[in-house]
Protein backbone atom coordinates (compact mmCIF):
# COMPACT_ATOMS: atom_id res chain seq x y z
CA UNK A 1 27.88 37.20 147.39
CA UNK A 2 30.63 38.24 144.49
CA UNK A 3 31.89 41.12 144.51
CA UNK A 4 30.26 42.21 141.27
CA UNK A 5 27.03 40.74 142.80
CA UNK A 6 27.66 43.21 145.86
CA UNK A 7 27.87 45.81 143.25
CA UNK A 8 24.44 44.94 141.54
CA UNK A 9 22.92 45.29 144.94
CA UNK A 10 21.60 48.50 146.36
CA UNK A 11 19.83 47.31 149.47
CA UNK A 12 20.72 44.19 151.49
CA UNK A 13 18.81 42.90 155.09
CA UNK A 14 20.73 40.49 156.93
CA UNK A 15 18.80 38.62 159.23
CA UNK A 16 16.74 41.56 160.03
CA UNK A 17 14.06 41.00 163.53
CA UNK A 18 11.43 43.44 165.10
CA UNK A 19 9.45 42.19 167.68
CA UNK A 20 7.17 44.26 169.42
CA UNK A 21 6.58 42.51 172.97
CA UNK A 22 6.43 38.59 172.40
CA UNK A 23 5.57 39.44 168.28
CA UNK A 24 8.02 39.12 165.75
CA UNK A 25 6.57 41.29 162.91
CA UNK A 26 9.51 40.96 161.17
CA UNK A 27 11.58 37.54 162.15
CA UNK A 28 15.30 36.54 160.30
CA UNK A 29 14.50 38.62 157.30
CA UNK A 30 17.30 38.56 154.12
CA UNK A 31 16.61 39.47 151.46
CA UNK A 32 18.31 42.06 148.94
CA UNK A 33 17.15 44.35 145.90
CA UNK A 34 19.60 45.22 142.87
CA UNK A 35 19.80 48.43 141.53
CA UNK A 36 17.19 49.99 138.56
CA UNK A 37 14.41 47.13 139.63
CA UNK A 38 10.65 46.93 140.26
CA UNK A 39 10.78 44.56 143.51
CA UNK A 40 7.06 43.51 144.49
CA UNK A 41 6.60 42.85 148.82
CA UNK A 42 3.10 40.94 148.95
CA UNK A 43 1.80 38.52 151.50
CA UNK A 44 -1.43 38.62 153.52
CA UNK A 45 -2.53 41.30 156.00
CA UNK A 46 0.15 41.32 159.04
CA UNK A 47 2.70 39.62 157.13
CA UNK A 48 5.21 42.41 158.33
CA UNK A 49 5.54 44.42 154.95
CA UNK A 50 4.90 47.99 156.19
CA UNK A 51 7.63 46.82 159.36
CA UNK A 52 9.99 46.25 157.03
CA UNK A 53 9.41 49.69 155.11
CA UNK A 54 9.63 51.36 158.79
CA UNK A 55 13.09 49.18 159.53
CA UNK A 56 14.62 50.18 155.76
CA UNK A 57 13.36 53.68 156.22
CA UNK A 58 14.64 54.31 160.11
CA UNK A 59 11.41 54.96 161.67
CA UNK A 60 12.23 52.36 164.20
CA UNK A 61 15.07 50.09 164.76
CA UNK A 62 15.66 46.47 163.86
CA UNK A 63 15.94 43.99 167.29
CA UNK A 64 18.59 42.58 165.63
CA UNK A 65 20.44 42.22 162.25
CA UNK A 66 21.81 44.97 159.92
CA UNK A 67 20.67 47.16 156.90
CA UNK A 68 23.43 48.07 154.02
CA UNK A 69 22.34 51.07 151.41
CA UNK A 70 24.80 51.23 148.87
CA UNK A 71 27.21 49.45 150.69
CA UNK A 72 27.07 51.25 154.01
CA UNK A 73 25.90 50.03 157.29
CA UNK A 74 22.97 51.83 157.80
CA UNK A 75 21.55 49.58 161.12
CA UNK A 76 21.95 52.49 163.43
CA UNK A 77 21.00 56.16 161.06
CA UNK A 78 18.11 57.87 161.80
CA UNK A 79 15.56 58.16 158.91
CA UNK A 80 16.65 61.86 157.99
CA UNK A 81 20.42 60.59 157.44
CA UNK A 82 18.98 57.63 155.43
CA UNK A 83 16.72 60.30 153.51
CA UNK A 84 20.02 62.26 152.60
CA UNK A 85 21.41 59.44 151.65
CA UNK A 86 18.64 58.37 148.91
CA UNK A 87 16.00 56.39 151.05
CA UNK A 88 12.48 57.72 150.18
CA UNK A 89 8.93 56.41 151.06
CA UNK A 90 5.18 56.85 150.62
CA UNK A 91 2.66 55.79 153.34
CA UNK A 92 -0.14 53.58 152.90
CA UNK A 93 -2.48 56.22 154.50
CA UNK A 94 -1.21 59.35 152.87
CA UNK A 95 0.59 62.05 155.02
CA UNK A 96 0.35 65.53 153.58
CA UNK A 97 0.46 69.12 155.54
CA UNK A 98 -3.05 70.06 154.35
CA UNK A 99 -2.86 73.72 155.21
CA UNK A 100 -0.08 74.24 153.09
CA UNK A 101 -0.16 74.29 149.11
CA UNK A 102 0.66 71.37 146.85
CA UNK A 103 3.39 73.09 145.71
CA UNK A 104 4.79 74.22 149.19
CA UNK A 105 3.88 70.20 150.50
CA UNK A 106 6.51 68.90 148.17
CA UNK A 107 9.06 71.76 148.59
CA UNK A 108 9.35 69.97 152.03
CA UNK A 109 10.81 67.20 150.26
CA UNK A 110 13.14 69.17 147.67
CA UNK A 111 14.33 70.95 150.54
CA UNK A 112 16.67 67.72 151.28
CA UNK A 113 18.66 68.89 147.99
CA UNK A 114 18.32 72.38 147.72
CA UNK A 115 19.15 74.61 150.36
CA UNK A 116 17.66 77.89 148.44
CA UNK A 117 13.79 78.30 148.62
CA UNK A 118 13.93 79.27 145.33
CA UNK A 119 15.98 76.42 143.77
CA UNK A 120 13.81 73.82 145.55
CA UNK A 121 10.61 75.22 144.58
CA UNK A 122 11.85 75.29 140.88
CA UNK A 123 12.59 71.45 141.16
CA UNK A 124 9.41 70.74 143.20
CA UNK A 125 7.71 72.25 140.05
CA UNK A 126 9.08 69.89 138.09
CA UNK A 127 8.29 66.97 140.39
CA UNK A 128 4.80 67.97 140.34
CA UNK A 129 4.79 67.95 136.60
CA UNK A 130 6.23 64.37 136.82
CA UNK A 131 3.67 62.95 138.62
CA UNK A 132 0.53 64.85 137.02
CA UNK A 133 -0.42 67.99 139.98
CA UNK A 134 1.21 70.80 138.40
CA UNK A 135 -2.36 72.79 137.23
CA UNK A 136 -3.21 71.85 141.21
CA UNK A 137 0.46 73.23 142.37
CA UNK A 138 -1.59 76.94 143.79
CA UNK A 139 -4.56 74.93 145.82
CA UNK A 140 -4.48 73.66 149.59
CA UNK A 141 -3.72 70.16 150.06
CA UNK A 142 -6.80 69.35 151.52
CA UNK A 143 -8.52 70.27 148.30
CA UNK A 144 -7.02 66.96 146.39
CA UNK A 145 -8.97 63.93 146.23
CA UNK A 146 -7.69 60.72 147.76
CA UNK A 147 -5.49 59.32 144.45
CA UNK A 148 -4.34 63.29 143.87
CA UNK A 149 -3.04 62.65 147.74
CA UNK A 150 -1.42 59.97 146.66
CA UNK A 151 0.26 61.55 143.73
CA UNK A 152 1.09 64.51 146.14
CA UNK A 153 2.96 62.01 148.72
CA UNK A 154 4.42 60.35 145.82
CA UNK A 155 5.94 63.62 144.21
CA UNK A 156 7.14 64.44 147.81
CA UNK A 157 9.16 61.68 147.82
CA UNK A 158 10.65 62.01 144.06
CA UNK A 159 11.66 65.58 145.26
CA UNK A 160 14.07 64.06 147.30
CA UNK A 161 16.23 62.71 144.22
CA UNK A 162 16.27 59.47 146.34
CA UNK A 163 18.11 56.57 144.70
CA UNK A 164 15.49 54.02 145.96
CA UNK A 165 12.01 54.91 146.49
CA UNK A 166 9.61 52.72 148.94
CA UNK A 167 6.00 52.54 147.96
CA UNK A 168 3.49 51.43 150.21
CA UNK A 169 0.14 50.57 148.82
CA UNK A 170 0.17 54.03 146.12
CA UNK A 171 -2.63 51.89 143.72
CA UNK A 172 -5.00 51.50 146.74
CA UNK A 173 -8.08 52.95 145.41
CA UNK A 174 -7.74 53.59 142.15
CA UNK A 175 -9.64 53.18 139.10
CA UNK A 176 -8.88 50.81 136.35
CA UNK A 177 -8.06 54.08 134.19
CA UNK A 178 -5.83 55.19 137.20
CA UNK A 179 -3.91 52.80 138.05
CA UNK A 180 -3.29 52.19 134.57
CA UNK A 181 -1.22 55.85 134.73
CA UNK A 182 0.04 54.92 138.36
CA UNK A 183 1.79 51.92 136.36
CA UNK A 184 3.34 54.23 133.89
CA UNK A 185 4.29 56.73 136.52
CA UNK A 186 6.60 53.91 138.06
CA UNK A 187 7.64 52.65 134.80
CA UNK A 188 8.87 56.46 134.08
CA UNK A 189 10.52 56.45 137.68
CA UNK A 190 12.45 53.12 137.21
CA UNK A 191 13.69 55.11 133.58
CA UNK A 192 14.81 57.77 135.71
CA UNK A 193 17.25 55.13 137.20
CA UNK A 194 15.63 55.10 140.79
CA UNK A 195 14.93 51.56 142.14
CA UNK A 196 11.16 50.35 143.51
CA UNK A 197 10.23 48.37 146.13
CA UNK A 198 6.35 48.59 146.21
CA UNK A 199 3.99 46.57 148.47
CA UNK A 200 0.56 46.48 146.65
CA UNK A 201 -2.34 43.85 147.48
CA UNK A 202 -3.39 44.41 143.93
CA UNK A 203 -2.04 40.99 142.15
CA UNK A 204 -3.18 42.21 138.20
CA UNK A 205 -0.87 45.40 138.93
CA UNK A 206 1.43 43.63 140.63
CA UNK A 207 2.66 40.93 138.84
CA UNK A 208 3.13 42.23 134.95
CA UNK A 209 5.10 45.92 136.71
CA UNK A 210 7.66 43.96 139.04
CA UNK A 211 10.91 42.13 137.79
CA UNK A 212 10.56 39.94 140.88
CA UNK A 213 8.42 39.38 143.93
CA UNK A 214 9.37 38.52 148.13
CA UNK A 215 6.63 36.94 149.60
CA UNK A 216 6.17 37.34 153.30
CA UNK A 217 4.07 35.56 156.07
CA UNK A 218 3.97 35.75 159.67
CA UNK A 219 6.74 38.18 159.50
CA UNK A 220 8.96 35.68 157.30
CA UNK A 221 10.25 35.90 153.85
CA UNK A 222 8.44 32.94 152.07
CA UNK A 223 9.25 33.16 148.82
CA UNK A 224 11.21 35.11 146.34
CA UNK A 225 11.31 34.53 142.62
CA UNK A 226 10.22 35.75 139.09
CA UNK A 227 6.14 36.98 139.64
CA UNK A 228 5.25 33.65 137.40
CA UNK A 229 7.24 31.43 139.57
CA UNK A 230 5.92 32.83 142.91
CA UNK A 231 1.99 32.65 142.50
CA UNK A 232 2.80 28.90 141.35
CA UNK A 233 4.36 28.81 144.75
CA UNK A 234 1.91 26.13 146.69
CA UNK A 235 3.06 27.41 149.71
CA UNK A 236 2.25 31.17 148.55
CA UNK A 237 -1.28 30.06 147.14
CA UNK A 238 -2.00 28.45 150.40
CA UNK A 239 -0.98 31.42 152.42
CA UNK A 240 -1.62 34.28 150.30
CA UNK A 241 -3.51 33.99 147.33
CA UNK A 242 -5.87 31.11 147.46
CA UNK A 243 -7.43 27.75 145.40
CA UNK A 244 -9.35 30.45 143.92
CA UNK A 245 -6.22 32.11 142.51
CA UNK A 246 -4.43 28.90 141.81
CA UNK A 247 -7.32 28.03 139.69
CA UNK A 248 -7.64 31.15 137.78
């Protein structure tokens, strides 16, 4: 990789392995994702994209290989330093402190940038405009509905200022109308000059959002490419997508 290439990049794997036992969820991954894009993670159920989220993110280690952020070795940080640093992430089953307020849930993430209560609950106020929740900033947590969650783990996330932002299924469940505004939400993110990486099962949201796709199977990067390129992919239609799919 150039030098100016290395400078495009914000997030590199190099040979990156998990295995769990005799499993390789993750096996030899590379792959790398340039600053201010939309990068799509698809493949099948148990292809090893939410192990790969955990390995970028620090919840566990890799087995072997290494993780650059922004040029930095990041193998061996634990997921707060990574945090500081500008690594942020939703879950695919949404995590929120449901005693708390919506407003105090996602003070918890501005926290990481403001050390005064009162600063970060001005910027979580923002955040929660952002993403939609601030007339449902006063009520508990457990009071949203499963896409407000979503939003709510979402704007947790932006309150961090992070530089890239890991999404993990945030259109699961949505209506048409919804995901419609979870698409502009991103768009306005990526404006904001944070980089995506977003796994999502749901192809027609998928492929006109993201500037380019990484297909993996059995815990192995498959494919990578422009979205049109990569569902013409026989080897992704036969593992992923289907004759149906290829049809269509």
């Amino acid at each position: 990789m150039t030098s100016r290439m290395a400078a495009d990049v914000i997030l590199e794997t190099r040979h990156l392995t998990r295995r769990f036992g005799g499993l390789a969820a993750n096996n030899d991954v590379s792959i790398h994702v340039r600053r201010g894009e939309i990068l799509g993670l698809i493949g099948p159920n148990g292809a090893g994209k939410s192990t790969l989220f955990n390995l970028i993110a620090g919840a566990f280690p890799p087995t072997s290989g290494e993780i650059l952020f922004d040029g930095t070795d990041i193998t061996a940080l634990a997921d707060t330093h990574r945090c500081a640093r500008g690594i942020a992430r939703t879950f695919q089953v949404p995590r929120s402190f449901e005693s708390m307020s919506v407003l105090d849930n996602v003070v918890v993430g501005a926290l990481v940038r403001h050390a005064g209560p009162s600063r970060a609950r001005l910027a979580a106020l923002e955040t929660l405009d952002v993403v939609g929740l601030a007339a449902r900033a006063a009520v508990s947590a457990s009071e949203l509905t499963p896409p407000e969650k979503r939003r709510l783990e979402l704007a947790r996330a932006l309150a961090t200022e992070p530089k890239l932002l890991l999404l993990d299924e945030v259109m699961t469940g949505l209506t048409p109308a919804e995901a419609l505004q979870g698409v502009e939400l991103i768009q306005q993110i990526r404006a904001r000059g944070v980089t995506v990486v977003m796994v999502e099962h749901v192809m027609e949201i998928v492929m006109p959002l993201v500037d380019r796709a990484i297909v993996l199977n059995l815990g192995e990067v498959l494919a990578e490419g422009p979205p049109r390129d990569v569902v013409r992919d026989p080897r992704v239609v036969e593992a992923y997508l289907g004759r149906r799919h290829h049809a269509a």
